[in-house]
N, C-alpha and C. Protein backbone atom coordinates (compact mmCIF):
# COMPACT_ATOMS: atom_id res chain seq x y z
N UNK A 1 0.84 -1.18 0.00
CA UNK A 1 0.00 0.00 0.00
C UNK A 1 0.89 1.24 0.00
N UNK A 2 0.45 2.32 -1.01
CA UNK A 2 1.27 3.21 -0.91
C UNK A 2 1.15 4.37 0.33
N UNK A 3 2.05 5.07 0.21
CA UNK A 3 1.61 5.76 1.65
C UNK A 3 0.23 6.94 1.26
N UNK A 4 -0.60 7.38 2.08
CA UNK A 4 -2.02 7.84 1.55
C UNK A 4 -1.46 9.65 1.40
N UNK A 5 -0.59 9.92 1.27
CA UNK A 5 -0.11 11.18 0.94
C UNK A 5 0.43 11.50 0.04
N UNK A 6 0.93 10.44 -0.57
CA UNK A 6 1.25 10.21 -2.05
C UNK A 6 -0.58 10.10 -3.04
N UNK A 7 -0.71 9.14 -2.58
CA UNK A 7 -2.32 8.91 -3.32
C UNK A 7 -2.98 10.23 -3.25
N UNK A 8 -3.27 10.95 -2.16
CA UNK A 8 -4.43 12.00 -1.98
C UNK A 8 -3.41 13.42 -2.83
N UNK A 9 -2.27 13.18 -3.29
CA UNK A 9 -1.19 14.70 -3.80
C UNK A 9 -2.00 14.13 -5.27
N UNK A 10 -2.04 12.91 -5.47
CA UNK A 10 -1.74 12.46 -6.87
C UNK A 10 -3.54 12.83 -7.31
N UNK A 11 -4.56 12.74 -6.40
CA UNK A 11 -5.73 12.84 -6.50
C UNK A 11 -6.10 14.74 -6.45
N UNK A 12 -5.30 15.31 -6.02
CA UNK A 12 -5.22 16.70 -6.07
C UNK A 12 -4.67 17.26 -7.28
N UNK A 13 -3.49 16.47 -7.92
CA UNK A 13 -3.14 17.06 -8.87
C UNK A 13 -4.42 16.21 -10.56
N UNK A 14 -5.11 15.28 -10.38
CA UNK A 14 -6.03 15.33 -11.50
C UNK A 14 -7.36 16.38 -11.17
N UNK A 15 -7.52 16.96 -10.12
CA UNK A 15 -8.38 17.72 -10.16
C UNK A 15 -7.88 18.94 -10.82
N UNK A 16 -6.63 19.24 -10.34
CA UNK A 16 -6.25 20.54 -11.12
C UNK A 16 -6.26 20.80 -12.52
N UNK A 17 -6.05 19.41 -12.82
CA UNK A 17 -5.31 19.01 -14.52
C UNK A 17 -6.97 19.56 -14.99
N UNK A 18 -8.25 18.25 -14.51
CA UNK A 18 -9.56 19.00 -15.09
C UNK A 18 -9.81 20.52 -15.03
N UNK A 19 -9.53 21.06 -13.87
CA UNK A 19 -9.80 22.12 -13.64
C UNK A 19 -9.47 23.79 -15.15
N UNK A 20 -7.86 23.34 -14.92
CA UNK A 20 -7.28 24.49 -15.70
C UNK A 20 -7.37 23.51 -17.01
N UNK A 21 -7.46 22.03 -17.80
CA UNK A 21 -7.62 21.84 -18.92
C UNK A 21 -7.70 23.15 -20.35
N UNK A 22 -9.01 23.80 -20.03
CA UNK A 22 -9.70 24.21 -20.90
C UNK A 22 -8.78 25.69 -20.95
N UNK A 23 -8.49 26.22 -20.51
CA UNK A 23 -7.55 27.52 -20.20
C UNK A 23 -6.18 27.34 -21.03
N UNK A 24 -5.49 26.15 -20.17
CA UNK A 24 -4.12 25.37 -20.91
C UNK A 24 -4.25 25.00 -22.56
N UNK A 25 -5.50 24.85 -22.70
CA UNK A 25 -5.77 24.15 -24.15
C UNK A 25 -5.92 25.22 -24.83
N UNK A 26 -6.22 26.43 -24.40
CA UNK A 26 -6.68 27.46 -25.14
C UNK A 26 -5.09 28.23 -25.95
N UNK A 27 -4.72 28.36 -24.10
CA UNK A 27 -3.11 29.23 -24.72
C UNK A 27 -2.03 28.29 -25.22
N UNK A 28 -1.97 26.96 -25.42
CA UNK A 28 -1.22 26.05 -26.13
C UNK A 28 -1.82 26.39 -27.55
N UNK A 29 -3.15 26.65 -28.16
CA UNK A 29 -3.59 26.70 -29.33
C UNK A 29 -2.94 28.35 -29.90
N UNK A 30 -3.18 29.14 -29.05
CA UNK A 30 -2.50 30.65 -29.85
C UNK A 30 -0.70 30.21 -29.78
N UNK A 31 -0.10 29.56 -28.79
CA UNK A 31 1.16 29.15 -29.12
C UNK A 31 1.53 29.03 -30.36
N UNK A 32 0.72 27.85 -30.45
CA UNK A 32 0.77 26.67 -31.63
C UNK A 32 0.52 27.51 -33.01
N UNK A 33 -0.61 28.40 -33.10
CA UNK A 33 -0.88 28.75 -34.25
C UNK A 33 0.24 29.61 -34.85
N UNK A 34 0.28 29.62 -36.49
CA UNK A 34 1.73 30.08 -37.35
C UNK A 34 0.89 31.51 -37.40
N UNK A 35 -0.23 32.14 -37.50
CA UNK A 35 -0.79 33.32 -37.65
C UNK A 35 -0.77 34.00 -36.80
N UNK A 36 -0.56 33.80 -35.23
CA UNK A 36 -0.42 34.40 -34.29
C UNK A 36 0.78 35.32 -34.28
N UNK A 37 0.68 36.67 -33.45
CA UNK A 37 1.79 37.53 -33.67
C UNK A 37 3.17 37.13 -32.80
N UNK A 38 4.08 37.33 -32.84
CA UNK A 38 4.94 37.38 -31.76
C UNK A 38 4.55 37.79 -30.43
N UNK A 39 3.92 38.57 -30.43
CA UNK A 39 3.64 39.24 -29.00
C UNK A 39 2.73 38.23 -28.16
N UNK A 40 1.78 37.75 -28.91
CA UNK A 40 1.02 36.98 -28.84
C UNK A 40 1.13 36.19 -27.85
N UNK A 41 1.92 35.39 -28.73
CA UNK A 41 2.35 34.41 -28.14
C UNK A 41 3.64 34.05 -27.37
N UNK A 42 4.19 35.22 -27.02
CA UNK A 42 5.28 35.89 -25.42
C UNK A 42 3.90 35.48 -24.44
N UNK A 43 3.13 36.61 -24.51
CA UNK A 43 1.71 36.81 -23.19
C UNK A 43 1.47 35.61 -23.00
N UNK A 44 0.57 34.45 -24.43
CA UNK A 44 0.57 33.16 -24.08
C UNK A 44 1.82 32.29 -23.20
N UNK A 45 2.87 32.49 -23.55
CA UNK A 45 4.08 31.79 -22.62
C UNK A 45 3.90 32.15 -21.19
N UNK A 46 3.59 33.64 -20.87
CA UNK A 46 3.71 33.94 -19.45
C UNK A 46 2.64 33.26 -18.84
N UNK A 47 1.31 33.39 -19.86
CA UNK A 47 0.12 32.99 -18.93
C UNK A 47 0.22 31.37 -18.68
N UNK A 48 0.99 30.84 -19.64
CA UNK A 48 1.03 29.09 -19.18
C UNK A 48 1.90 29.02 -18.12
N UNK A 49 2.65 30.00 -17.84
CA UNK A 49 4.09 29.75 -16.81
C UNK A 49 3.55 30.02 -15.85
N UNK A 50 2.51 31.12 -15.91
CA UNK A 50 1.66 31.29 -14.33
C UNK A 50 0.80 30.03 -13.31
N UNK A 51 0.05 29.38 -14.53
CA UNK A 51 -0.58 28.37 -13.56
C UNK A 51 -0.05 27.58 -13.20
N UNK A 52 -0.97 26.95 -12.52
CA UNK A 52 0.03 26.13 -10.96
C UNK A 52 0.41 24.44 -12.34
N UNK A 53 2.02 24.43 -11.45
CA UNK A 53 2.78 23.41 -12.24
C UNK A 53 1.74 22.09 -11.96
N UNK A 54 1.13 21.93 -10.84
CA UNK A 54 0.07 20.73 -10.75
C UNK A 54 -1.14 20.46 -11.67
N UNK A 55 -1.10 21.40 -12.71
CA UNK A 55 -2.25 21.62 -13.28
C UNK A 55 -1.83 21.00 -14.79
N UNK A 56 -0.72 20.37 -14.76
CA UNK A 56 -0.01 19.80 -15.94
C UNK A 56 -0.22 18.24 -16.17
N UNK A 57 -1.24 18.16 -17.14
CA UNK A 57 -1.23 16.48 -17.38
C UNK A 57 -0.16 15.52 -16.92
N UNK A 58 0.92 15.73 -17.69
CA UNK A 58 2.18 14.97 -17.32
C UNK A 58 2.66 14.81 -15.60
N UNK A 59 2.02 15.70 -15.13
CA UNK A 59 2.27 15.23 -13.32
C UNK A 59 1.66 14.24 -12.89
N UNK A 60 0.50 14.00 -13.34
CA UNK A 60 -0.44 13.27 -12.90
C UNK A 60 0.79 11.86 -12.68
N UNK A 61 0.53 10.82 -11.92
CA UNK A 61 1.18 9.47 -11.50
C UNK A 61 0.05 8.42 -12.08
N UNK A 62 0.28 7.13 -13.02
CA UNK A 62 -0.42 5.93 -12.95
C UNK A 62 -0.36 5.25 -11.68
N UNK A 63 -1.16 4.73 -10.57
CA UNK A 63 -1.51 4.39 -9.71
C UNK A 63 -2.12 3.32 -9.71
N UNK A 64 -2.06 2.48 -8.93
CA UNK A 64 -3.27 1.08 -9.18
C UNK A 64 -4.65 1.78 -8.16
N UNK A 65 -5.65 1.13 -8.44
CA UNK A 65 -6.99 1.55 -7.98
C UNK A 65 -6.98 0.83 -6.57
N UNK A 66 -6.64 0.09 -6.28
CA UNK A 66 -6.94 -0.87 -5.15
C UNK A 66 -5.83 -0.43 -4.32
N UNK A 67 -4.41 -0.36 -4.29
CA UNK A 67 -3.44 0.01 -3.72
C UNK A 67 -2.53 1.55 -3.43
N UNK A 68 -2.97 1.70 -5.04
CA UNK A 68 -2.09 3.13 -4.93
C UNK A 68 -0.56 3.24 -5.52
N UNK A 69 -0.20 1.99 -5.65
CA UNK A 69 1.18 1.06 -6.15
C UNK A 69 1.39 2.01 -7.79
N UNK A 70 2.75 2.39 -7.92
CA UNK A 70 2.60 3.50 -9.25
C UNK A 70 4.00 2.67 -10.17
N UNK A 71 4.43 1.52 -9.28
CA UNK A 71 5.43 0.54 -10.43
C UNK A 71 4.73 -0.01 -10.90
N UNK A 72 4.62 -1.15 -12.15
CA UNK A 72 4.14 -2.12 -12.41
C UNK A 72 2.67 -2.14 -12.81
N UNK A 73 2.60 -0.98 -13.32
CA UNK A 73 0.78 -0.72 -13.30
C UNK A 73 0.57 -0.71 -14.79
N UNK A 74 -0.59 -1.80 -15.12
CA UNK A 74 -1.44 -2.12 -16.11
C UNK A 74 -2.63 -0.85 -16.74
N UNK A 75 -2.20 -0.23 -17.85
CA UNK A 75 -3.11 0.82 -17.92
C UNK A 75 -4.48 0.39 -18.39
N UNK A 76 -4.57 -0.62 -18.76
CA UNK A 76 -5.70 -1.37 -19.40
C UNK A 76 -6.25 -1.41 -18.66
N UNK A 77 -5.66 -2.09 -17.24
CA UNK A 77 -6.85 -2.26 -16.29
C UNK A 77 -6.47 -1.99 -14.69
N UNK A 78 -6.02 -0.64 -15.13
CA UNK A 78 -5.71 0.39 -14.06
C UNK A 78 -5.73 -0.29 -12.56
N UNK A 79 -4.46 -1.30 -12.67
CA UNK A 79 -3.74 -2.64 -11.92
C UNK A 79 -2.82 -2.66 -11.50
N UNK A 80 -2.20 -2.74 -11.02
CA UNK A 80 -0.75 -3.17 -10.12
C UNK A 80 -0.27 -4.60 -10.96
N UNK A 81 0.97 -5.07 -11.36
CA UNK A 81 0.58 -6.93 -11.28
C UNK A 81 0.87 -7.52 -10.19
N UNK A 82 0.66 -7.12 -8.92
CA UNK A 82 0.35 -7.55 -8.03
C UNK A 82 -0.74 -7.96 -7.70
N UNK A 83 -1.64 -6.80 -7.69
CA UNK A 83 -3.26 -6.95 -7.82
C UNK A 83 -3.95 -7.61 -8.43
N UNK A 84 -3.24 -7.37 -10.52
CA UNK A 84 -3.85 -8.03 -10.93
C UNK A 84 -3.51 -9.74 -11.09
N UNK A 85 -2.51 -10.53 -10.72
CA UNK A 85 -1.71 -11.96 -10.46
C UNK A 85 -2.93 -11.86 -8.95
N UNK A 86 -3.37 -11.32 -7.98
CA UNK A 86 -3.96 -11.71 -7.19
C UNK A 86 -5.34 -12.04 -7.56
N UNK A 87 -6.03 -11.25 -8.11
CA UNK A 87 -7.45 -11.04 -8.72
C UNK A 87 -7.81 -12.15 -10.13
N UNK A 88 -6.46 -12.39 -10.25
CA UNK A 88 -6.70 -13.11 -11.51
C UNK A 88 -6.59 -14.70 -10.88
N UNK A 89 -6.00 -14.79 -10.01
CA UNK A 89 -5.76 -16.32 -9.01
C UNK A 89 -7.36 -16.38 -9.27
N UNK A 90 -8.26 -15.45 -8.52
CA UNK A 90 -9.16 -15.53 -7.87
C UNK A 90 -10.60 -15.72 -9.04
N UNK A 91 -10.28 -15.73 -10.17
CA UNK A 91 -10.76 -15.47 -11.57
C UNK A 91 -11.83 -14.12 -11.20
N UNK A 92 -11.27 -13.24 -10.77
CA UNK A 92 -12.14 -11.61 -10.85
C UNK A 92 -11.79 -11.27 -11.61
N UNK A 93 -11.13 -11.35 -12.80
CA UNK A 93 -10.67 -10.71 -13.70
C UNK A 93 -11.30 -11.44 -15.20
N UNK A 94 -12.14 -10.79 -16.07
CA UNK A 94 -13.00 -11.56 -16.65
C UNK A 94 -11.91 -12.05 -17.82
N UNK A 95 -11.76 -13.54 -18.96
CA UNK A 95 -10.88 -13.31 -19.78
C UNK A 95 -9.37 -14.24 -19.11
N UNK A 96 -9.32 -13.84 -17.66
CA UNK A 96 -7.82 -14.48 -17.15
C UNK A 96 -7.89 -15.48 -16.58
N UNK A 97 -6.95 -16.23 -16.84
CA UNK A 97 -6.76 -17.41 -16.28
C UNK A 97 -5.61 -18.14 -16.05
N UNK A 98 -4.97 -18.28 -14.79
CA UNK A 98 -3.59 -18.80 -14.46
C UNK A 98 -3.19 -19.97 -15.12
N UNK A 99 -1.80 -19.57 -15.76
CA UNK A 99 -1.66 -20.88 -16.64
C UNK A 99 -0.66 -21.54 -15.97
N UNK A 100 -0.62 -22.72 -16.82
CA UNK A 100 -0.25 -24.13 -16.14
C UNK A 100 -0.05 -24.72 -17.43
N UNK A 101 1.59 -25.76 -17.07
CA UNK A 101 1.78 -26.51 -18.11
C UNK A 101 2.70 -27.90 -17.77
C-alpha cells in the first residue's frame, strides 16, 4: 500500500489538470498557431508559466486503484501486477486465467 499522501497529492493534482484543462488548451492553441503575432504568443508563454505546475497532465502518476502502487501498473486495467496476479488467481478478472503446463 502506498503511503495515503502520495495517493491524496496524486488525486489533487487530477483535479487541477480538469480544472485548468480548458484555459491550458486554449493558450497552447495561440502558441501553436503560425498566424499568431509574436507578442502573442510571449503573453501566451507567461500565462502558461503562471498556472500552478500541478495543473499539468504529465504530473499526474499511474496508480493502481486498489493500492495506490505506481510501479508495475497495467493501464488497461488500471492494476498493479500484483493486484492483478492476485485477482486473476481468484478469476475476478474476466478473460484471465492462471496458466499451467
Amino acid at each position: 500500500m502506498a503511503k495515503l499522501c502520495q495517493i491524496n497529492r496524486n488525486k489533487k493534482r487530477e483535479k487541477m489538470v480538469a480544472k485548468y484543462a480548458n484555459k491550458r488548451a486554449a493558450l497552447k492553441a495561440v502558441i501553436a498557431d503560425k498566424n499568431s503575432s509574436a507578442e502573442e504568443v510571449f503573453e501566451a508563454n507567461l500565462k502558461l508559466a503562471k498556472l500552478p505546475r500541478n495543473s499539468s497532465k504529465v504530473r499526474v502518476h499511474n496508480r493502481c486503484e486498489l493500492t495506490g502502487r505506481s510501479h508495475g501498473f497495467y493501464r488497461k486495467l488500471k492494476l498493479s501486477r500484483i493486484q492483478l496476479r492476485k485477482l486473476s488467481n481468484e478469476a475476478q478478472v474476466p478473460g484471465m486465467k492462471k496458466s499451467s503446463w
